[in-house]
C-alpha atoms as a PDB file:
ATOM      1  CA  UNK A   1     -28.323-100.120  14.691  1.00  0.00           C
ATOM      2  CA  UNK A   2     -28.202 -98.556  11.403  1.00  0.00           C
ATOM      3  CA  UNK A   3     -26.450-101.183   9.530  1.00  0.00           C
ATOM      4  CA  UNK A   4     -28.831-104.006  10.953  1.00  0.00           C
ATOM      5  CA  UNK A   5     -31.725-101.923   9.578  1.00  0.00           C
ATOM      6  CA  UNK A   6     -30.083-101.132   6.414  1.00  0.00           C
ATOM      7  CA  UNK A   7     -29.235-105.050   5.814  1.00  0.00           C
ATOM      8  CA  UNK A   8     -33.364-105.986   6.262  1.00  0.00           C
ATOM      9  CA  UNK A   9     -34.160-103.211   4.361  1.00  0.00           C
ATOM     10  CA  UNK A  10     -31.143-104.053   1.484  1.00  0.00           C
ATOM     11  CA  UNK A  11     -30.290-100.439   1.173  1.00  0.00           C
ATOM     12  CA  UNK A  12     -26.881 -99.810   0.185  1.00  0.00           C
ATOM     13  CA  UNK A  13     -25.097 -96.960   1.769  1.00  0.00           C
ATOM     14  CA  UNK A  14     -25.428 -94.862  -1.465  1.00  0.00           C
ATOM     15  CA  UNK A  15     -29.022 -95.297  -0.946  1.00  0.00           C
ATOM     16  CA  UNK A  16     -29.489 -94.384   2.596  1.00  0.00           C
ATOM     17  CA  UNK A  17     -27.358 -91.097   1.892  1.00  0.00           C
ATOM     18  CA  UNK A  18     -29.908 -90.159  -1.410  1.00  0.00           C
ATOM     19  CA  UNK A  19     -33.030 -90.904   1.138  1.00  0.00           C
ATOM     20  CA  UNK A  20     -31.368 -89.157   3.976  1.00  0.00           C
ATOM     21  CA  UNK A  21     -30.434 -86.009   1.816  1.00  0.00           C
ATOM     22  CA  UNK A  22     -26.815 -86.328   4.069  1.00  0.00           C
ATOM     23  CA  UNK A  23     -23.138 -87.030   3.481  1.00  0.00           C
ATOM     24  CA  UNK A  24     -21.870 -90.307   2.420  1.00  0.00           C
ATOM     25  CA  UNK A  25     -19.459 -90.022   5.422  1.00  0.00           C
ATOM     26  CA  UNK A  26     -22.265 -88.954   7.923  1.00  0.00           C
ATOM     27  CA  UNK A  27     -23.983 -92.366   6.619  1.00  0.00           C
ATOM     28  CA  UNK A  28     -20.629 -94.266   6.601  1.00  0.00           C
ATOM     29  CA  UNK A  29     -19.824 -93.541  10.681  1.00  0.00           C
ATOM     30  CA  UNK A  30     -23.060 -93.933  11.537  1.00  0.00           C
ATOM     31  CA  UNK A  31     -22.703 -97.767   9.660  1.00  0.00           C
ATOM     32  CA  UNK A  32     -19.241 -98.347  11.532  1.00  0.00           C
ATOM     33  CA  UNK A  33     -20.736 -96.803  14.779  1.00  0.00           C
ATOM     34  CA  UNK A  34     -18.230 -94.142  15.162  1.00  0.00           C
ATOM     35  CA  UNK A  35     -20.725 -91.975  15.306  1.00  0.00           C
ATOM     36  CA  UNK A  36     -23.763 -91.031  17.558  1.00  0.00           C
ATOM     37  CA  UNK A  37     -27.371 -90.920  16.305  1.00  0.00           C
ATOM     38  CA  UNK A  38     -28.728 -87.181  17.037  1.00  0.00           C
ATOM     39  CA  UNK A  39     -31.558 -85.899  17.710  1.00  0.00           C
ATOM     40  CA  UNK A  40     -31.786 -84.576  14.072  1.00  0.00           C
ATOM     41  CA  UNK A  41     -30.496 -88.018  12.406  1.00  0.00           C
ATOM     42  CA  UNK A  42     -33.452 -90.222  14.437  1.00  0.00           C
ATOM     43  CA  UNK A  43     -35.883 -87.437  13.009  1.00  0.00           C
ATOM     44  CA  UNK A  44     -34.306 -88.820   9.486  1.00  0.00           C
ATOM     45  CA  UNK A  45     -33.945 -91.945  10.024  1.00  0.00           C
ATOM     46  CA  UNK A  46     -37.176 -92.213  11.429  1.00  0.00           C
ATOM     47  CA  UNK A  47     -38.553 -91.185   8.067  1.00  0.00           C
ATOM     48  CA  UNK A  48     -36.662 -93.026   6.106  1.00  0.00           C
ATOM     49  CA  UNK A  49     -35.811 -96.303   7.516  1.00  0.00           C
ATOM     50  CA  UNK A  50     -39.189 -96.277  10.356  1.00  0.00           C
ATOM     51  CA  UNK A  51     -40.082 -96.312  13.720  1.00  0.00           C
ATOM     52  CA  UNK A  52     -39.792 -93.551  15.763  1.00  0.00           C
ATOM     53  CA  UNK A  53     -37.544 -91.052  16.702  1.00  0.00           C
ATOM     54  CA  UNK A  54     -37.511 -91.541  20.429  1.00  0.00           C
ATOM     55  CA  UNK A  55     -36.251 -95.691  19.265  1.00  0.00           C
ATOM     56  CA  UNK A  56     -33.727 -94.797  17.706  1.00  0.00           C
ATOM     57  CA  UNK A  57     -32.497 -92.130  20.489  1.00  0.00           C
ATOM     58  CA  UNK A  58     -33.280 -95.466  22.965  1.00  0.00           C
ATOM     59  CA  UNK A  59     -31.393 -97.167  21.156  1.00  0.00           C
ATOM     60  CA  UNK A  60     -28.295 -95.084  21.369  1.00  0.00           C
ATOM     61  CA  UNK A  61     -28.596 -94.200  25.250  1.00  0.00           C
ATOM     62  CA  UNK A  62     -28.722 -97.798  25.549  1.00  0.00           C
ATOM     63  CA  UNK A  63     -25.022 -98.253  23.250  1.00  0.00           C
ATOM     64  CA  UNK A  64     -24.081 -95.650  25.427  1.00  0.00           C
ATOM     65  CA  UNK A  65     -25.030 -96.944  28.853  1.00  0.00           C
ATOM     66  CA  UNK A  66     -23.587-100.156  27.748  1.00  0.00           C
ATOM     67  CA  UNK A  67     -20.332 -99.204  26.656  1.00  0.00           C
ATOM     68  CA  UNK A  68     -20.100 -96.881  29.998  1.00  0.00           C
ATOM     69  CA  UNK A  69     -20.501-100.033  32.127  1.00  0.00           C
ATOM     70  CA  UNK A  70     -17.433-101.874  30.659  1.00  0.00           C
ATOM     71  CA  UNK A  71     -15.454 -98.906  31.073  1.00  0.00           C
ATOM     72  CA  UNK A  72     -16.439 -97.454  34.494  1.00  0.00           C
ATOM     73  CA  UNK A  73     -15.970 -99.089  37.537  1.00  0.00           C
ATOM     74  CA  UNK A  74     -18.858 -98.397  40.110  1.00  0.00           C
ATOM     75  CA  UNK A  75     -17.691-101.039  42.342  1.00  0.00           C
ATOM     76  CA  UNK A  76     -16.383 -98.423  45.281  1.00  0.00           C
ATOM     77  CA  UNK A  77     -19.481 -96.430  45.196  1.00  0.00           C
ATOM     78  CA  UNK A  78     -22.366 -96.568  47.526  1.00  0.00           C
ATOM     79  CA  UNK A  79     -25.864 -94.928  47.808  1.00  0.00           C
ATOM     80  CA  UNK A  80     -26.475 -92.176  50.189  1.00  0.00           C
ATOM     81  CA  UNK A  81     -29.131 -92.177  52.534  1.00  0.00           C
ATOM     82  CA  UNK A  82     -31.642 -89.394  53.018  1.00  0.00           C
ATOM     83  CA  UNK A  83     -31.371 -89.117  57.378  1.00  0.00           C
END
């Protein structure tokens, strides 16, 4: 997410971490997706880089949610039934 917008933007890393006023490691596992996008960081990044924070918190439920479904099996489960 962050590296696709830094690419179309052609902001180098060093240059996100100046705009973002963080941690060239915070920037670095957010680029290599090792780590989560906060609440905090999509306030920042929605600053920085645009649109708005609740996009960029979609967008990581959605990473989540994805990577939960090839790592969960739901398979046995069934829906209960209000009698």
């Amino acid at each position: 997410m962050v590296k696709e917008a830094m690419e179309a933007l052609n902001l180098s890393v060093r240059g996100l971490v100046r705009a973002l006023g963080v941690a060239p490691s915070t920037v670095q596992r957010l680029v290599v997706g090792k780590s989560d996008v906060s609440p905090e960081m999509a306030l920042k990044l929605s600053v920085v880089i645009g649109s708005s924070p609740q996009v960029w918190m979609g967008m990581q439920v959605d990473y989540e949610l994805w990577q939960a479904k090839q790592h969960i099996d739901v398979s046995h489960l069934h829906r209960l039934h209000i009698a």
